[in-house]
Each structure stands twice: as C-alpha cells, then as structure tokens.
Protein backbone atom coordinates (compact mmCIF):
# COMPACT_ATOMS: atom_id res chain seq x y z
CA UNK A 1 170.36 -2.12 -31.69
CA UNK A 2 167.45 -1.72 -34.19
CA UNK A 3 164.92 0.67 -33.58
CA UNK A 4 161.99 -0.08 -31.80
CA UNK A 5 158.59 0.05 -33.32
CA UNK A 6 156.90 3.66 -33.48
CA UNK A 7 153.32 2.17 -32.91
CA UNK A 8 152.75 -0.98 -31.02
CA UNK A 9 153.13 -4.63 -31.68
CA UNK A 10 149.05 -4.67 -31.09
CA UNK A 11 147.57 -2.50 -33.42
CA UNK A 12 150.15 -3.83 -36.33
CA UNK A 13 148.71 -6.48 -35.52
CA UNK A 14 145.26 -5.16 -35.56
CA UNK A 15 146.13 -3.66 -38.93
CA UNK A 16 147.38 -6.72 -40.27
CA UNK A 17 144.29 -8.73 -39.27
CA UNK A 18 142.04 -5.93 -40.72
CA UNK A 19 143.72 -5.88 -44.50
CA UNK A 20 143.27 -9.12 -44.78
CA UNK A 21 139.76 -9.83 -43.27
CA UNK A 22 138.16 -6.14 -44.85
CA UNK A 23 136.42 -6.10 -41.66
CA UNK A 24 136.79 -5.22 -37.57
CA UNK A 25 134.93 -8.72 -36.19
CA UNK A 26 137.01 -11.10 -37.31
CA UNK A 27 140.08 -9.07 -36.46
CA UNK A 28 138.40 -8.59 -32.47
CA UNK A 29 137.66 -12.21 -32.57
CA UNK A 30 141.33 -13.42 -33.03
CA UNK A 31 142.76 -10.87 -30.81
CA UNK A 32 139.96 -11.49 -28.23
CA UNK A 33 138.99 -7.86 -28.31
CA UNK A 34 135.79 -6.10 -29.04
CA UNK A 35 135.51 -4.64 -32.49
CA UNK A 36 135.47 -0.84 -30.47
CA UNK A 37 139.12 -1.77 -29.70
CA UNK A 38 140.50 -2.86 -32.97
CA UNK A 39 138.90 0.22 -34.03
CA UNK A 40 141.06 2.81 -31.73
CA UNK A 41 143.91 0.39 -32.68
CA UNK A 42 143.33 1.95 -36.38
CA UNK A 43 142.51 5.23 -35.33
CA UNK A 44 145.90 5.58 -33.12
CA UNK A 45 147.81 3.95 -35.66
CA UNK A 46 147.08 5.82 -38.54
CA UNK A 47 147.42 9.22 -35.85
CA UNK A 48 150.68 8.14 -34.76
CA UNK A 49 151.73 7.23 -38.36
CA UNK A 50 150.40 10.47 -40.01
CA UNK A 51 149.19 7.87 -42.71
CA UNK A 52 145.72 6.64 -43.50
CA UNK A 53 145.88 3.42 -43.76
CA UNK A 54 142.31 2.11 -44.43
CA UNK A 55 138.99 3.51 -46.76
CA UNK A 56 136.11 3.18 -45.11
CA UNK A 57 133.56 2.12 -47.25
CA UNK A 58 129.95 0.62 -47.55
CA UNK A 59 131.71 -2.98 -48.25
CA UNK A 60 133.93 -2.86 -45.14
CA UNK A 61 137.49 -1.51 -44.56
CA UNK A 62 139.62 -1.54 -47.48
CA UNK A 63 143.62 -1.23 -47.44
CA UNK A 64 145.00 2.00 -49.25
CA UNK A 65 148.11 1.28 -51.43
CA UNK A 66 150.29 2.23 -48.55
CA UNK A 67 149.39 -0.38 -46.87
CA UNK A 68 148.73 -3.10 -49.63
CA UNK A 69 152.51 -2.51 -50.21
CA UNK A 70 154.10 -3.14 -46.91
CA UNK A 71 151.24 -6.15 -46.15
CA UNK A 72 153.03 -8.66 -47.14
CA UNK A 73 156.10 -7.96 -45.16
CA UNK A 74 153.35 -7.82 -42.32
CA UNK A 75 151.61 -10.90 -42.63
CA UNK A 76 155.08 -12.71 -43.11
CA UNK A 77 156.25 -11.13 -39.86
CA UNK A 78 153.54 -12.69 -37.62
CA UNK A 79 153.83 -15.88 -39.32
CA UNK A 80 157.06 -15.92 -38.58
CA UNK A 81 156.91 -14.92 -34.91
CA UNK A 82 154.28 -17.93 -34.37
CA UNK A 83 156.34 -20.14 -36.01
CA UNK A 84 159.11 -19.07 -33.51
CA UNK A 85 156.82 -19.77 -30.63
CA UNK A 86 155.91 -23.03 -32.06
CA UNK A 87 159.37 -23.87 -32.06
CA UNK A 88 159.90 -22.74 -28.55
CA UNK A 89 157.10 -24.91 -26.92
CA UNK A 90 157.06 -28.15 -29.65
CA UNK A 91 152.98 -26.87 -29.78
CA UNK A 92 151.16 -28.64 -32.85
CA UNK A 93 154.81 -29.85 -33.94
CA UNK A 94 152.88 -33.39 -34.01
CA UNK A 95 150.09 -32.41 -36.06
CA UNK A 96 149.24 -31.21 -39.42
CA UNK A 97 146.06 -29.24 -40.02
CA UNK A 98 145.20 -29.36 -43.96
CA UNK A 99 142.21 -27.29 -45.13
CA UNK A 100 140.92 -29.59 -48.79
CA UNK A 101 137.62 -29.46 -50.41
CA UNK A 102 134.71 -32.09 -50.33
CA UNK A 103 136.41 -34.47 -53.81
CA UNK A 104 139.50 -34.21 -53.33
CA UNK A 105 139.46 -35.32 -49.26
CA UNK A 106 136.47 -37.81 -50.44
CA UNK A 107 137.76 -39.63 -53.63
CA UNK A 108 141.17 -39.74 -52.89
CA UNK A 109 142.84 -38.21 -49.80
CA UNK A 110 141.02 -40.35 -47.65
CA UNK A 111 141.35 -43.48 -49.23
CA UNK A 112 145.23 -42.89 -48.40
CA UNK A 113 145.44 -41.25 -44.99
CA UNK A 114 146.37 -44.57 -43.58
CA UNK A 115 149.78 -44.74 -46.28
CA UNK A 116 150.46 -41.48 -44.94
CA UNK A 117 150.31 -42.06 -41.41
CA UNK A 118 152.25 -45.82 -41.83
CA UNK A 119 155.06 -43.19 -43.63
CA UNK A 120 154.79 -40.28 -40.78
CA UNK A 121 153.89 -42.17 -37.72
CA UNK A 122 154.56 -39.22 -35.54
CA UNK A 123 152.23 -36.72 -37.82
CA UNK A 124 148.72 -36.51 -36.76
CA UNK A 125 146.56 -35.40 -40.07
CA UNK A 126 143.56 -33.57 -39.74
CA UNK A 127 141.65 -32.08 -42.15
CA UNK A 128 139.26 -29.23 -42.44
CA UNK A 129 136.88 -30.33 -45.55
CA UNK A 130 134.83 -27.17 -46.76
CA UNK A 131 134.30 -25.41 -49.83
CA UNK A 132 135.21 -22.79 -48.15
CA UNK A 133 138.80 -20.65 -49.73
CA UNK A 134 140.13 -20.72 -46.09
CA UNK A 135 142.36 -17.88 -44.82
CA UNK A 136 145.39 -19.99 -44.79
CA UNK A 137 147.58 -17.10 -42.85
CA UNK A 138 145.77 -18.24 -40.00
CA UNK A 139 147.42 -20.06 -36.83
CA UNK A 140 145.70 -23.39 -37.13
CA UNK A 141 146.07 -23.98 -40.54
CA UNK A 142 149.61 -25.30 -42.22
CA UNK A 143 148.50 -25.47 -45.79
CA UNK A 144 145.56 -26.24 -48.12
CA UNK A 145 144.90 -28.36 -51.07
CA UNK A 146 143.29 -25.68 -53.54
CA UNK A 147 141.88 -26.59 -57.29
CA UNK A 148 142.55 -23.16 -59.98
CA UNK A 149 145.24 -22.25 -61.95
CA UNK A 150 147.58 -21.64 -59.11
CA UNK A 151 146.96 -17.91 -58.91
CA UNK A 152 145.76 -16.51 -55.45
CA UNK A 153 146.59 -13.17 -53.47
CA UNK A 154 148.60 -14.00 -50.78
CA UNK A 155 149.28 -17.58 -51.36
CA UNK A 156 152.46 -19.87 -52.77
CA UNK A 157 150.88 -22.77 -54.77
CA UNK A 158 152.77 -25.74 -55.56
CA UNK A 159 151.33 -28.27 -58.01
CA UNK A 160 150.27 -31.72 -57.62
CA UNK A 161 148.53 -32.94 -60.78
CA UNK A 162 144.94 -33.41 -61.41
CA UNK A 163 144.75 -31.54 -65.11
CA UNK A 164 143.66 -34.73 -66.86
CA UNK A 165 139.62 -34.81 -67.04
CA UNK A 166 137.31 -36.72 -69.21
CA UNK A 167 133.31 -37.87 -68.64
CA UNK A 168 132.68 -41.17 -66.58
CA UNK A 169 129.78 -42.92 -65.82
CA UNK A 170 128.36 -46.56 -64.21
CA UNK A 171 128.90 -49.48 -65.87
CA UNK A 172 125.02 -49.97 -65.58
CA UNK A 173 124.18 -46.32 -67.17
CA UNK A 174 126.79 -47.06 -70.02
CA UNK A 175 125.03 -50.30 -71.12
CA UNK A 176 121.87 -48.45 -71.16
CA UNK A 177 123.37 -46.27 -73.81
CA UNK A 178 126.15 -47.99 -75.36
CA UNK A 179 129.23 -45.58 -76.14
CA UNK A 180 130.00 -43.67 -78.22
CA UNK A 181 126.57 -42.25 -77.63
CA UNK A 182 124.99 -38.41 -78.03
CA UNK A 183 126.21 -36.56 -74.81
CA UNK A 184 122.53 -34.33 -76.32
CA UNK A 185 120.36 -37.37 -75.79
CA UNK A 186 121.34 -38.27 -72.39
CA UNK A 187 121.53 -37.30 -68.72
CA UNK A 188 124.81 -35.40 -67.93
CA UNK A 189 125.31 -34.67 -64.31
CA UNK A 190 125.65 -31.14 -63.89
CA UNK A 191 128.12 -29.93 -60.85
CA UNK A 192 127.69 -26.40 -60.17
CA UNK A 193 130.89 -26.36 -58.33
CA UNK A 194 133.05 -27.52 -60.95
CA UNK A 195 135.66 -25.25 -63.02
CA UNK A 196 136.29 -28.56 -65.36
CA UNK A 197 135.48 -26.89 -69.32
CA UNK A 198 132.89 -29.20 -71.13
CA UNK A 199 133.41 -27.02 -74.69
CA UNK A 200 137.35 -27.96 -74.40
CA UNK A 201 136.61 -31.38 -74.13
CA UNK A 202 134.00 -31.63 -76.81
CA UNK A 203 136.32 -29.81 -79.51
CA UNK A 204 139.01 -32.67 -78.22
CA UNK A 205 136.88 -35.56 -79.10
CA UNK A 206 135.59 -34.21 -82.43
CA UNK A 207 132.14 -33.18 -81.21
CA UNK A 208 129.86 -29.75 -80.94
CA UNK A 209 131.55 -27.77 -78.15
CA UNK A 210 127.75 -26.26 -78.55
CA UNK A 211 125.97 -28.86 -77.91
CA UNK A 212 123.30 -28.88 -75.65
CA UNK A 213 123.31 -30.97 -72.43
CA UNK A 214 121.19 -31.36 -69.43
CA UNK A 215 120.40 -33.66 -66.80
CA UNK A 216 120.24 -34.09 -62.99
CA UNK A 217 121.76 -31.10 -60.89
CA UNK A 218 124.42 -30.90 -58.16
CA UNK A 219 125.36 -28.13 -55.77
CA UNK A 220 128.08 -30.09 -53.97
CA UNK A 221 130.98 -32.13 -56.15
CA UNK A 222 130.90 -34.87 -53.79
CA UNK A 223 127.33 -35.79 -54.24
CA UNK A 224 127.78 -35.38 -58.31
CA UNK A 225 130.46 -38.40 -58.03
CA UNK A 226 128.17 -40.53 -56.03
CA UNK A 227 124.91 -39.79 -58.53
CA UNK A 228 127.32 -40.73 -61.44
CA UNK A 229 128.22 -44.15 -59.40
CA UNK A 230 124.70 -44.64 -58.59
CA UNK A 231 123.67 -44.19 -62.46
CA UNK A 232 122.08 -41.20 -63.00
CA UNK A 233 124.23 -39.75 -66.23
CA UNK A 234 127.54 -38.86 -67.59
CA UNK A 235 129.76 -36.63 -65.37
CA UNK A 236 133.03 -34.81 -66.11
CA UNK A 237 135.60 -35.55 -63.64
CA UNK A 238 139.32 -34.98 -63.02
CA UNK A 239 141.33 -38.14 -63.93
CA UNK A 240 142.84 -38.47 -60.74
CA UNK A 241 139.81 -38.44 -58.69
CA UNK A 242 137.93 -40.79 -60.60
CA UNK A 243 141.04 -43.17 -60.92
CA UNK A 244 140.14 -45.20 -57.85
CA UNK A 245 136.26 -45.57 -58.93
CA UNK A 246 137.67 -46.74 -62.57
CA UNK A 247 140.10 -49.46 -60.80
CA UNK A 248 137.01 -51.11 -58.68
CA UNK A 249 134.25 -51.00 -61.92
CA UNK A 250 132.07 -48.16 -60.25
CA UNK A 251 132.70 -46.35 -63.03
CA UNK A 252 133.83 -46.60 -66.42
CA UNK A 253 135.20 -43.66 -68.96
CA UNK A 254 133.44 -44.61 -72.40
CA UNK A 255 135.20 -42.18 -74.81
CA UNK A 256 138.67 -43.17 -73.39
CA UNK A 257 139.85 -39.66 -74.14
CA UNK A 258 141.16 -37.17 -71.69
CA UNK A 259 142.25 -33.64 -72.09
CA UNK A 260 144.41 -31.34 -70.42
CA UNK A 261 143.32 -28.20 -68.64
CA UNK A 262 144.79 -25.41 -67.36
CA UNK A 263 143.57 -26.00 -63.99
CA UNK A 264 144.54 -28.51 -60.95
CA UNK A 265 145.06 -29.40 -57.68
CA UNK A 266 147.82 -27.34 -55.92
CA UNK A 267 149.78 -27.49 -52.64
CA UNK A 268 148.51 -24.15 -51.07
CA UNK A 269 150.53 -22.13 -47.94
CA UNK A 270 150.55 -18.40 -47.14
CA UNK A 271 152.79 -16.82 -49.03
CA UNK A 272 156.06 -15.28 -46.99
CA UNK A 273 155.44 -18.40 -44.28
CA UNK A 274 158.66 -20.62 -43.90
CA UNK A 275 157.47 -24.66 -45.30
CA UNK A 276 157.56 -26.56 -41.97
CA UNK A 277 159.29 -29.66 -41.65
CA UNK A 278 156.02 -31.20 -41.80
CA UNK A 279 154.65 -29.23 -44.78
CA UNK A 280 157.60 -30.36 -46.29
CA UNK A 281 157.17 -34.12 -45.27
CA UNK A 282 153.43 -33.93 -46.69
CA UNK A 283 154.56 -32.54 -50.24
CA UNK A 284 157.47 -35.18 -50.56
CA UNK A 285 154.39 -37.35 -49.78
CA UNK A 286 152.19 -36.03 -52.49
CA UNK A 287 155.11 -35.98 -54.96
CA UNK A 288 155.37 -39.75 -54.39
CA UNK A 289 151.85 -40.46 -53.96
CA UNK A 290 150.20 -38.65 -56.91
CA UNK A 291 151.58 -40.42 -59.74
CA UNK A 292 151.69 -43.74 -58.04
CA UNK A 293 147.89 -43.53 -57.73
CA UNK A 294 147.09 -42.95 -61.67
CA UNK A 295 145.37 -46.44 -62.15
CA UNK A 296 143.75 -45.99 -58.53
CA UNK A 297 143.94 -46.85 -55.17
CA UNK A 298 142.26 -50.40 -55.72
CA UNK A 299 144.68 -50.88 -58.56
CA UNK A 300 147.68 -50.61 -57.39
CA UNK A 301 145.81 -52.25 -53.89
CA UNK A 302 145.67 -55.63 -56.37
CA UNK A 303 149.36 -54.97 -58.04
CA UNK A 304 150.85 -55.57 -54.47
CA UNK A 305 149.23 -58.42 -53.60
C-alpha cells in the first residue's frame, strides 16, 4: 500500500490553487474558505514540509522552483481526481463548456453551432465569450479556443487553422476607392486587439512595410469586423473569419493576396488533463469543419442546395 500523504489533501490543494492564481482570494473562493485559511494551509504546509514553498512579494505570492517543478504533477492530479468524480456521477457528461474570444465565437463558431449540435445531439455547447486568457485548469471549463503561436504555460494547444490573413473591406468602401489603391490615403480600421502583422503583409504584396496608416479605432475585434462591413475602411482579418462575410458580398478582399503568419487559432486544454470523450468529439468536429468552411458558411450553404 502506497504511502499516505505527509500534509493533507486540503492545503495541496490550497497550494496548488495558490501557484497558479499568485494570490490567496481566488484560491479561498474555490475552496469556499476565507483567505486567513488558505493562508495557515501555506504556513502548515511549508512547516510540515520543512520547505518554503512560496515568496511573498509586493505582486502577490509567487511559487519558488521547488514548487514550479512538482506543479504540474499537482495540477494534473486534481484534474484527474475531478475527472474521476465526473465519471462516477455522469455530472456535465452532457455538456461542453468552451471558453473562445469575441471573432472567433461571432464570425464563425456561431454561425455553425447548429451543424454541431445536428452531429452531437446529446452535447450541450456553451460558450464563455471574453477576451479574457481563462484559467482553463478550472472545473467548469473543458477547453478553449485561443489565437498565438501555440505557446502557453500550462496549456496543450492543438491547431485548427486560421494563419491565412489579408485586408477586406465593403463592397461600397471599395468602389469609393477602386483597388489597388494607397492603403496611406485611406481609412484602415485599426483593432487594438489584433496580433495580425500589417509590415508582413505589406512586404508580401510589394508595398512599404513603413507606410503610414490611420483611420477609425477599435478596442474590441468584433466591433472592427462590423465597422469594416458597415464601410468605414480597410481592415486586416484572418481568412477564415472573414470567409463567411466574403461568400454573402459584405465584404470583399481587393488585393486578393493572403499571407501566412505564424499565429492561429488553437484547440486549448490544461496541460496534464486526460481529452474527454467530448473534447475529443469537438476536435474531430473542428478537424472536419475548418477546412470545409474556407469559401464560408453561405458558400458552401448555396453548394448544397
């Protein structure tokens, strides 16, 4: 029989909770314990232990290396052990809680929810749209769709596409200034949110990477897509979400030219946490669905009729 543990299953918990969250609140929160308690859950810990575990520092509670080594194993541990309760009691078995951002739930996981469900008609999606990089070790979250390179602490990232990016615009904006036109002379929506590289593009199509550009500003990517629909300049999207606005004439991509970038949409789960059957059943999805969308949802709407 394997030993049993020298401190208890609380405050490794406790610990656990802390590393990642660098503070005591939202560690007392999940455990439903004030932040005094979490604290003497340290404290005893580390006593017990002989080991600190944690500086404390004007920024919050930071893991030592003792810890950052082992945390992985921890967090994996606790994922596991819900996912054996889950098991036990068929809790949330019927529904799949995915954390996306504002585009790609907007202008193009929506627009699809209903293929998913006629696929999975025992799956209840439900998304949490934020911009927001949510904690996806946590209980009620199963996964994430996450736009970067792929790299994040703590988190396996499998791709789904969305590298492609070029500018788009109205139809009504584009025969106000017929293309190829001066990206310096007119309005180019600006989305502060976006990690999509204008000089890459430019040195693609054989223009200034320097060039100067300015026009109407957006703090949210959702709202830069709709003031590019509604007119108001040239935007730089992904391919794949502007696909579906291309297929139905909202907008049109004047140079014809798209790059490849080093970023895209990923797949996104905890890393250490066992792919649920219905994890699993939503990337087999993806894997289908991705490239059949390329000419957009409308598109390929029209194609089966």
């Amino acid at each position: 029989m394997g030993k049993s543990f020298s401190i208890p299953l609380n405050a490794l918990r406790a610990i656990e909770l802390v590393a990642r969250h660098g503070a005591l609140a939202p560690a007392a929160e999940e455990l439903g314990v004030t932040s005094g308690a979490v604290s003497q859950h340290l404290r005893r810990a580390e006593e017990r232990l002989g080991v600190e575990l944690f500086a404390r520092t004007a920024q919050g509670l930071r893991p030592l290396p003792v810890l950052t080594d082992v945390l992985p194993q921890l967090s994996a541990g606790f994922l596991a052990l819900e996912e054996g309760l889950s098991g036990l009691t068929g809790v949330h078995d019927g529904v799949l809680n995915v954390t996306v951002g504002s585009v790609f739930a907007s202008r193009w996981l929506i627009w699809r929810v209903g293929k998913f469900n006629a696929a999975h008609p025992g799956l209840e999606l439900r998304l949490d749209v934020t911009g927001a990089m949510r904690d996806l070790g946590r209980n009620d979250i199963d996964c994430g769709i996450r736009y970067g390179d792929g790299h994040w602490p703590g988190v396996e990232a499998i791709p789904i596409g969305g590298n492609d990016y070029q500018p788009v615009c109205s139809p009504e904006f584009l025969a106000r200034y017929p293309a190829p036109f001066d990206l310096g002379k007119v309005p180019v929506i600006a989305d502060q949110t976006s990690m999509l590289d204008w000089p890459l593009w430019l040195s693609a199509a054989g223009l200034d990477p320097r060039a100067h550009m300015s026009g109407p500003v957006y703090s949210d990517a959702s709202l830069a897509f709709d003031a590019a629909i509604s007119g108001q300049g040239v935007l730089l999207a992904a391919d794949m979400m502007s696909a579906d606005a291309v297929s139905d004439r909202r907008l049109v991509r004047p140079f014809e030219r798209s790059v490849k970038g080093t970023r895209g949409y990923f797949l996104a789960t905890a890393k250490g946490r066992r792919l649920s059957r219905k994890v699993q059943s939503f990337r087999d999805w993806l894997e289908r669905e991705v490239p059949d969308s390329a000419n957009g949802y409308l598109g390929q709407v029209r194609q089966d009729l």
